[in-house]
Protein backbone atom coordinates (compact mmCIF):
# COMPACT_ATOMS: atom_id res chain seq x y z
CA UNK A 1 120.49 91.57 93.85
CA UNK A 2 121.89 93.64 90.95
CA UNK A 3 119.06 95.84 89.27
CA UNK A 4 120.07 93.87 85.99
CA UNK A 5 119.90 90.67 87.20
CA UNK A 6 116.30 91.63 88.97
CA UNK A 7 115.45 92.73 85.65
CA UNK A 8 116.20 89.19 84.28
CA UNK A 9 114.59 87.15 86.79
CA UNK A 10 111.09 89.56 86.54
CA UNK A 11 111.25 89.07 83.00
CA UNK A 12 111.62 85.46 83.31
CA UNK A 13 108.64 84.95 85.75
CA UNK A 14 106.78 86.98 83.81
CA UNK A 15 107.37 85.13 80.40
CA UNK A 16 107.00 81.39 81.90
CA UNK A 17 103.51 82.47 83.23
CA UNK A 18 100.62 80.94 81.32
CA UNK A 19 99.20 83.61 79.24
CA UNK A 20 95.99 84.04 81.32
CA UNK A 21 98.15 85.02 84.22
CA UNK A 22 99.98 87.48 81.66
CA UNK A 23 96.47 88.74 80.81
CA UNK A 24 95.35 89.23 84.53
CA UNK A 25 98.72 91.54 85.67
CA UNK A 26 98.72 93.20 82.11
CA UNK A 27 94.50 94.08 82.74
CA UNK A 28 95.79 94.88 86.71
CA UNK A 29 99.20 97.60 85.09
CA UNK A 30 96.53 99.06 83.26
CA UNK A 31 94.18 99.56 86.07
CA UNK A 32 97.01 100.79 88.51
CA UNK A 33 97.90 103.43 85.59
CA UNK A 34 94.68 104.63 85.33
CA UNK A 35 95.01 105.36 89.37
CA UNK A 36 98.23 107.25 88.70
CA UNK A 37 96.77 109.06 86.00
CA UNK A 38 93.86 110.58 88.13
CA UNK A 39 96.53 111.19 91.18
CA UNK A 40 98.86 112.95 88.27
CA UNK A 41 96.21 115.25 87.72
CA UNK A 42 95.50 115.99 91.43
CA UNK A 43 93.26 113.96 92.82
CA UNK A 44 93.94 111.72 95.93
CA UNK A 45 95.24 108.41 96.01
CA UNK A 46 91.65 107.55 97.76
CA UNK A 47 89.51 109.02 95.48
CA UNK A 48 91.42 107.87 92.04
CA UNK A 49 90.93 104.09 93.75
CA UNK A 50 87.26 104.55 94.14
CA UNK A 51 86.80 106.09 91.10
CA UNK A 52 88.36 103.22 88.86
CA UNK A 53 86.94 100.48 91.47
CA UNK A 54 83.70 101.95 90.41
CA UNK A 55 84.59 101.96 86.75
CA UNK A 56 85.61 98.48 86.44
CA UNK A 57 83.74 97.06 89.19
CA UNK A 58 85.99 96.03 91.68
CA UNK A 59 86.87 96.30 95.74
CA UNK A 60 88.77 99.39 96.33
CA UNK A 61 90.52 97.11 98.72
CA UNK A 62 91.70 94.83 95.26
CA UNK A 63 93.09 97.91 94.23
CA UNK A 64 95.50 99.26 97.13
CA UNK A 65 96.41 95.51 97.33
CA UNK A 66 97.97 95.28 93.90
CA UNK A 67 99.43 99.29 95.10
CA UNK A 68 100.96 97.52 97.71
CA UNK A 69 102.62 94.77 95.31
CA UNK A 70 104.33 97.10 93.43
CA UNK A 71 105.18 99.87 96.32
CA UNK A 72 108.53 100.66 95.81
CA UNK A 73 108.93 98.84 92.18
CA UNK A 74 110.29 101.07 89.30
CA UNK A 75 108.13 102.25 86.88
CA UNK A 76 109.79 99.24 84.68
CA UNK A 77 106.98 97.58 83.55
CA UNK A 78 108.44 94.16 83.39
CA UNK A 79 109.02 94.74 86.99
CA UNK A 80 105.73 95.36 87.88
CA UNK A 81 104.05 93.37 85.44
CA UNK A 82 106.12 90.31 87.08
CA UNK A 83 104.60 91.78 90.44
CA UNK A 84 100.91 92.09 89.41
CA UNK A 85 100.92 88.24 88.49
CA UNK A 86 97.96 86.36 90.17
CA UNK A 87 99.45 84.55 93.27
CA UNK A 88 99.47 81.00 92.11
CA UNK A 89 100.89 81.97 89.03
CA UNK A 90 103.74 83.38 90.53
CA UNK A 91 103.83 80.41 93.02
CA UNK A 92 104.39 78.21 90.33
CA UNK A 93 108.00 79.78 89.26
């Protein structure tokens, strides 16, 4: 698939999600970004996922799971937001 037309059908998932869906991959981008923050300023993937698991109270293992939904996504955030959607909401489209 084109990257443009990838681009179109992301943003279309994304924007025919309900907006508590919306809420729950825009709350997950943010957590991922504080991960890549901490591993931008040299600590290890491991450690920056315990660290914000502790911080918002979650499973590390919640964490590397939505890492593994957008391994190998742009930085585009469209594309990953359309990525970080709960599961039934992006069963639905």
């Amino acid at each position: 698939m084109p990257e443009a037309e990838f681009r179109r059908s992301s943003l279309r998932k994304f924007k025919h999600a309900s907006s508590a869906a919306r809420a729950k991959a825009a709350a997950r981008y943010t957590i991922l970004s504080e991960v890549e923050v901490l591993q931008a300023e040299g600590v290890t993937a491991s450690a920056a996922v315990f660290t914000v698991a502790q911080r918002y109270n979650l499973h590390q293992s919640t964490i590397w799971v939505w890492r593994s939904a957008v391994n190998g996504c742009d930085l585009d955030p469209v594309n990953r937001l359309s990525r970080l959607l709960p599961k039934e909401a992006a069963d639905a489209r």
